[in-house]
Protein backbone atom coordinates (compact mmCIF):
# COMPACT_ATOMS: atom_id res chain seq x y z
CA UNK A 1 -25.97 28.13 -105.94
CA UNK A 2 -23.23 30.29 -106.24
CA UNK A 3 -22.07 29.03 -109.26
CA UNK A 4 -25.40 30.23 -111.14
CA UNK A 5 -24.18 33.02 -112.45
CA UNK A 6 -21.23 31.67 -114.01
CA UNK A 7 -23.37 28.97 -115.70
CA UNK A 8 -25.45 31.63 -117.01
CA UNK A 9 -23.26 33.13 -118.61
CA UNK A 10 -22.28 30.02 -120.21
CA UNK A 11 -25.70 29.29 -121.78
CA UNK A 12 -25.89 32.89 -123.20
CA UNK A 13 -28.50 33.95 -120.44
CA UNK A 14 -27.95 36.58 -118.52
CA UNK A 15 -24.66 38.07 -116.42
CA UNK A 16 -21.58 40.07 -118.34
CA UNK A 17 -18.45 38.59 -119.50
CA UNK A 18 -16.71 40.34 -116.35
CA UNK A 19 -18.74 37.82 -114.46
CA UNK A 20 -16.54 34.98 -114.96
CA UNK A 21 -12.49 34.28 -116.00
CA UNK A 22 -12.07 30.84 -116.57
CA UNK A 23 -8.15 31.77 -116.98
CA UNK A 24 -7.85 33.14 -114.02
CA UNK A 25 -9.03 29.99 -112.14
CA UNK A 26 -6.60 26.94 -111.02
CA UNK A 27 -7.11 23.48 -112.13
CA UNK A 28 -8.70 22.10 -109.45
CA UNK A 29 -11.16 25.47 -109.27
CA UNK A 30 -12.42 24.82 -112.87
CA UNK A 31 -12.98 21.08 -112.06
CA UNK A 32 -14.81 21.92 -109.32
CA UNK A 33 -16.82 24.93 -111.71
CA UNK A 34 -17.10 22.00 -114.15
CA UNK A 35 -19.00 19.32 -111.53
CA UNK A 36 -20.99 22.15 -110.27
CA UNK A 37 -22.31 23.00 -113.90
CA UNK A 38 -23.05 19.60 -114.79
CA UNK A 39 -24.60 18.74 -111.31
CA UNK A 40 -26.99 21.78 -112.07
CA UNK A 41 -27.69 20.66 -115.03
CA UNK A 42 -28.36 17.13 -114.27
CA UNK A 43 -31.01 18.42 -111.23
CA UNK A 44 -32.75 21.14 -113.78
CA UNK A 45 -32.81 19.95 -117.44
CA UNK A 46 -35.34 22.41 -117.85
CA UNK A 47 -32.64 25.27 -117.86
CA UNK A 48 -30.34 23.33 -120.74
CA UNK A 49 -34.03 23.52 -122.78
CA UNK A 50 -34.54 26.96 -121.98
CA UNK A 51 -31.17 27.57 -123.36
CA UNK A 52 -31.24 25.50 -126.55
CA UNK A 53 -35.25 27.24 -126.80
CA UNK A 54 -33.50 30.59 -126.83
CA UNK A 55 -30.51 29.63 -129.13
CA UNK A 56 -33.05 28.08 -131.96
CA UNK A 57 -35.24 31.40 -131.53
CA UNK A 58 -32.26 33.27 -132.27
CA UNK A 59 -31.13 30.93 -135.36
CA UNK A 60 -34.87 31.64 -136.72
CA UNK A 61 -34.61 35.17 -136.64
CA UNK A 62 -31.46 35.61 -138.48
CA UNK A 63 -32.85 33.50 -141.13
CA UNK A 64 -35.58 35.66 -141.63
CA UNK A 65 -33.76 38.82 -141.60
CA UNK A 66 -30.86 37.26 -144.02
CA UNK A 67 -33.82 35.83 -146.41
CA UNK A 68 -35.34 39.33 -146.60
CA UNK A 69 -32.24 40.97 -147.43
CA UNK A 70 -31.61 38.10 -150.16
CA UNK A 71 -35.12 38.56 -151.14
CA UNK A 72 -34.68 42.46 -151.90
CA UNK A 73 -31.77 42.46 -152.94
CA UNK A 74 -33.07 40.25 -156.03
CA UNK A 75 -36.39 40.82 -156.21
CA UNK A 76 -36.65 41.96 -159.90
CA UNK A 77 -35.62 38.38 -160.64
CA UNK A 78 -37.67 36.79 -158.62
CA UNK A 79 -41.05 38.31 -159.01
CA UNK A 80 -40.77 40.17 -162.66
CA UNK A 81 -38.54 37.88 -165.13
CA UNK A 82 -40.22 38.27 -168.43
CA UNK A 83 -38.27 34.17 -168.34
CA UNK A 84 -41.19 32.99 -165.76
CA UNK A 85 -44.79 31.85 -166.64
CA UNK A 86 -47.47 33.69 -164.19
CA UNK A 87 -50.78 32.82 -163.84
CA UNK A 88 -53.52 33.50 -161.16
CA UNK A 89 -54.25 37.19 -160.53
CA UNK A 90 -51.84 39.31 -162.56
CA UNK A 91 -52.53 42.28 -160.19
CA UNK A 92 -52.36 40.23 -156.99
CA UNK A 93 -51.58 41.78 -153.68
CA UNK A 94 -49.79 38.37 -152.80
CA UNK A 95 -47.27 36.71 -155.18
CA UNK A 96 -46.53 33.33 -154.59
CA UNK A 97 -43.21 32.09 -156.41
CA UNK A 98 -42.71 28.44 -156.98
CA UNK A 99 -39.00 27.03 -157.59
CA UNK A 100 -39.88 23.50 -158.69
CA UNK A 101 -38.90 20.38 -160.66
CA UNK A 102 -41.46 18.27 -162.14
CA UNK A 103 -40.27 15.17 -160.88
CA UNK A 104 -40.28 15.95 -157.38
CA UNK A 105 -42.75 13.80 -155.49
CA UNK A 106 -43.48 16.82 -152.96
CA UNK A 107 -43.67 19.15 -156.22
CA UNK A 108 -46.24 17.03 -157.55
CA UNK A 109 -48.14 16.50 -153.64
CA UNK A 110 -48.14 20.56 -153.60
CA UNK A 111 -49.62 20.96 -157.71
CA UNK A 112 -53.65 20.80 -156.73
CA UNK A 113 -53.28 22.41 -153.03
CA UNK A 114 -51.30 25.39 -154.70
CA UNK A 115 -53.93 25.80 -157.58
CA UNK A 116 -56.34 25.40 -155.19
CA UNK A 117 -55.10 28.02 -153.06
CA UNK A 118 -54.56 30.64 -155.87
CA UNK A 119 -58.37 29.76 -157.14
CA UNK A 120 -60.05 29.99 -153.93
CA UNK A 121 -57.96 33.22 -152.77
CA UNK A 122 -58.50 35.03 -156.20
CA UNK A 123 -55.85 37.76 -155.37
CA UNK A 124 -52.83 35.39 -155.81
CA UNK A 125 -50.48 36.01 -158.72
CA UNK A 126 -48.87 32.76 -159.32
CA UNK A 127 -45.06 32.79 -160.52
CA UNK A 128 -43.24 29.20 -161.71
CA UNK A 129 -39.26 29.17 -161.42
CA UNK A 130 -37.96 25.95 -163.66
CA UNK A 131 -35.54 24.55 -161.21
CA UNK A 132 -34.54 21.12 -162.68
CA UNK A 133 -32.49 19.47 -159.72
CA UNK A 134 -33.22 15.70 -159.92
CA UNK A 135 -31.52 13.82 -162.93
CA UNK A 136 -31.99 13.79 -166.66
CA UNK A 137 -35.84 13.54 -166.56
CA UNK A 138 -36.01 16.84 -164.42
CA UNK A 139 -33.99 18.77 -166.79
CA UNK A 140 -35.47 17.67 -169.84
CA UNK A 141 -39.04 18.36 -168.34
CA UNK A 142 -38.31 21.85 -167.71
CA UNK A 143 -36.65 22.39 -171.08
CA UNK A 144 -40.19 21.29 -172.67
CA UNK A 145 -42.06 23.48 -170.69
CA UNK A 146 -39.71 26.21 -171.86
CA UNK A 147 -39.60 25.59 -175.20
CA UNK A 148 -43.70 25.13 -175.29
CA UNK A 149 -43.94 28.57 -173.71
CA UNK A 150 -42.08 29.91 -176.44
CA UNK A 151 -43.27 28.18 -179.06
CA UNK A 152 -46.90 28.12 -178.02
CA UNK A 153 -47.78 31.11 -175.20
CA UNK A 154 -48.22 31.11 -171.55
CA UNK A 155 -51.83 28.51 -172.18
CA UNK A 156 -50.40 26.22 -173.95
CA UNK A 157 -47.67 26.15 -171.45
CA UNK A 158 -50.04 25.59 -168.29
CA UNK A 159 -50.76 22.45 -170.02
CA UNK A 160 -47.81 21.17 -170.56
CA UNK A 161 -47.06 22.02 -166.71
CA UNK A 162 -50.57 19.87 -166.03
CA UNK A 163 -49.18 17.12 -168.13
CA UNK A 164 -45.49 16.68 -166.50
CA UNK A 165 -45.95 17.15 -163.12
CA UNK A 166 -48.46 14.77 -163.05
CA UNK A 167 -46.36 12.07 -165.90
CA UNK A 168 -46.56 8.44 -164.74
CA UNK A 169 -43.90 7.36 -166.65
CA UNK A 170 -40.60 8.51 -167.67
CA UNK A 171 -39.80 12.36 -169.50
CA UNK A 172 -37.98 10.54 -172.40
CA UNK A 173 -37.54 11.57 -175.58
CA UNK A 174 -41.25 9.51 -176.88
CA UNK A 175 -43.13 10.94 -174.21
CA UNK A 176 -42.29 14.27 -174.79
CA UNK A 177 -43.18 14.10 -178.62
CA UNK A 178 -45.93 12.36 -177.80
CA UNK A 179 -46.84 15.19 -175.23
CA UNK A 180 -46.26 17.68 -178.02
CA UNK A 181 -48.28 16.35 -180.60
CA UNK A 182 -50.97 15.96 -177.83
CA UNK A 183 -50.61 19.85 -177.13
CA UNK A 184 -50.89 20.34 -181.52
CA UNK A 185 -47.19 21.03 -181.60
CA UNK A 186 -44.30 20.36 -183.85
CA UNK A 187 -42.18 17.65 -182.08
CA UNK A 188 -39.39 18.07 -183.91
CA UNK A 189 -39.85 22.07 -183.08
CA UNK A 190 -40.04 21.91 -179.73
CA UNK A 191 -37.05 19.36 -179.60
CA UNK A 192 -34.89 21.94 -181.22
CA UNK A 193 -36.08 24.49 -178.75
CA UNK A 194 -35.25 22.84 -175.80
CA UNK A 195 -31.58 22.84 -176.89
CA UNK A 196 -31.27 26.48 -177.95
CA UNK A 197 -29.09 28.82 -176.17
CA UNK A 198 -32.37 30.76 -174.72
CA UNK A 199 -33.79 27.79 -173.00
CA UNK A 200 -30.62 26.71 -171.31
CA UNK A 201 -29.78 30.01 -170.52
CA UNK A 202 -33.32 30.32 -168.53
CA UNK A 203 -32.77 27.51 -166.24
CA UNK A 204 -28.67 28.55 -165.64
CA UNK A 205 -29.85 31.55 -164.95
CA UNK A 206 -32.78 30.04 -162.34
CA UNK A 207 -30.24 28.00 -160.88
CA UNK A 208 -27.66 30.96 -160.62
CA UNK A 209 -30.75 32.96 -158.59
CA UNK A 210 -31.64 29.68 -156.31
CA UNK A 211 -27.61 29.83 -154.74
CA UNK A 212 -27.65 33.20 -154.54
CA UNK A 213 -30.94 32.55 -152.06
CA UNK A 214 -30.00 29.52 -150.64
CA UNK A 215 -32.37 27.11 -152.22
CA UNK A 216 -31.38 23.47 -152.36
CA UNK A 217 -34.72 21.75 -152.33
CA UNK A 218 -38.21 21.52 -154.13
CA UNK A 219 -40.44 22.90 -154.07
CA UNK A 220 -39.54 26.06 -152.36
CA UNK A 221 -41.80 28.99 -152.48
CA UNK A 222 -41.04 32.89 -152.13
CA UNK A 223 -44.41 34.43 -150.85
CA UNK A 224 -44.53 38.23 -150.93
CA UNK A 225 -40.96 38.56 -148.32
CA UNK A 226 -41.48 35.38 -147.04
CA UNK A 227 -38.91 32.03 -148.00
CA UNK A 228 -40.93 28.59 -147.74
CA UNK A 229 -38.72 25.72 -147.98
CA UNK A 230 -40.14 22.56 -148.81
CA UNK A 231 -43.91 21.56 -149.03
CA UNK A 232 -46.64 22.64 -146.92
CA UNK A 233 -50.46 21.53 -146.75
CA UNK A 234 -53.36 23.86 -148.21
CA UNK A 235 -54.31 25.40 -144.94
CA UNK A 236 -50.51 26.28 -143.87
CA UNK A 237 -50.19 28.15 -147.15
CA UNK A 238 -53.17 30.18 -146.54
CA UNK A 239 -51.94 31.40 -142.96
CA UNK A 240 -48.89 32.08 -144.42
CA UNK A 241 -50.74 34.26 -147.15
CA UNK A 242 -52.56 35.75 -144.82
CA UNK A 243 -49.89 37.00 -142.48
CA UNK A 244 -48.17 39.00 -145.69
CA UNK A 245 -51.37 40.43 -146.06
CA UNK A 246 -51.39 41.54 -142.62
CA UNK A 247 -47.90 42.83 -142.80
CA UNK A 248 -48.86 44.88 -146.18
CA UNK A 249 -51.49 46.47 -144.28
């Protein structure tokens, strides 16, 4: 038992760094320091958990605190870019922001819970980041739904968001015309569109913002000054939404 202290300090517990000089000991005292650790160990697990609880709790909390200093620091590009189609409750007291890619099978699991939870709340506003991250098909997805939006307004857009993330097939080149004409658009418009220095220049420019926040995945979500990463169900959404509100108030 005498050794406790020492192995506290060694799993970040308790005692002070003056507690314990590992240089100062001779060989055989540090083996001896060593087998008396591991023997503790090996007779109370529950103290290595306690430790590795402790460590994780720590991890968490940085994260938070560096994702709301990444959050503020950008927050006029995340929440306000004139670039970004929003929907629900212009004047909500919760904004939910959505990077995804249409081709993302947990984009397209999240599409009805998230519209559900915006309809049933009726104080979400509803932000969409085009963050094209899986292949050819992703990237020429989120150049139509640009190129719509600018072409054809924010409704006409919603539809064509309806229509990809929830495309059977391939995004080729007939789909999307056939998509477009579907929509009473100009295929050979919107084709042109997608390639024009404004449209790429929106999704560099989302891409730029999702390293700067440390966003690898889809879909990952930005609620009020809270980062989601990866999907969640309906009713995990709406706690989170509710604990901003509680925050705000």
């Amino acid at each position: 038992m005498r050794f406790l202290p020492a192995l506290a300090l060694c799993l970040g517990l308790a005692a002070p760094v003056s507690a314990l000089d590992l240089t100062a000991m001779t060989d055989a005292e540090r083996a001896a320091f060593g087998q008396a650790v591991r023997g503790y160990l090996l007779e109370n697990p529950e103290v290595l958990m306690e430790a590795i609880g402790i460590l994780e709790q720590k991890r968490e909390a940085d994260q938070v605190a560096s994702d709301l200093k990444i959050l503020r620091d950008n927050a006029a590009a995340i929440y306000t870019s004139p670039a970004d189609w929003v929907g629900g409750n212009p004047e909500g007291d919760v904004t939910v922001v959505e990077f995804l890619d249409y081709r993302c099978g947990y984009c397209r699991k999240s599409w009805q819970e998230v519209e559900q939870l915006v309809e049933s709340d009726g104080n979400i506003r509803l932000v969409f980041k085009e963050f094209p991250i899986l292949g050819e098909d992703s990237l020429a997805s989120s150049k139509f739904a640009i190129a719509v939006r600018k072409l054809a307004g924010d409704e006409v857009y919603k539809k064509a968001h309806d229509a990809l993330i929830s495309l059977k097939g391939p995004a080729n080149a007939e789909a999307l015309d056939d998509l477009a004409a579907e929509l009473g658009l100009d295929a050979a418009k919107v084709s042109a569109e997608m390639e024009s220095d404004a449209t790429l220049a929106i999704i560099r420019a989302n891409h730029e913002l999702a390293s700067l926040l440390q966003i690898n995945g889809t879909p990952t979500f930005v609620i009020n000054e809270t980062m989601v990463r990866g999907y969640v169900p309906l009713d995990g959404m709406q706690q989170i939404v509710a604990g901003q509100r509680s925050k705000a108030n």
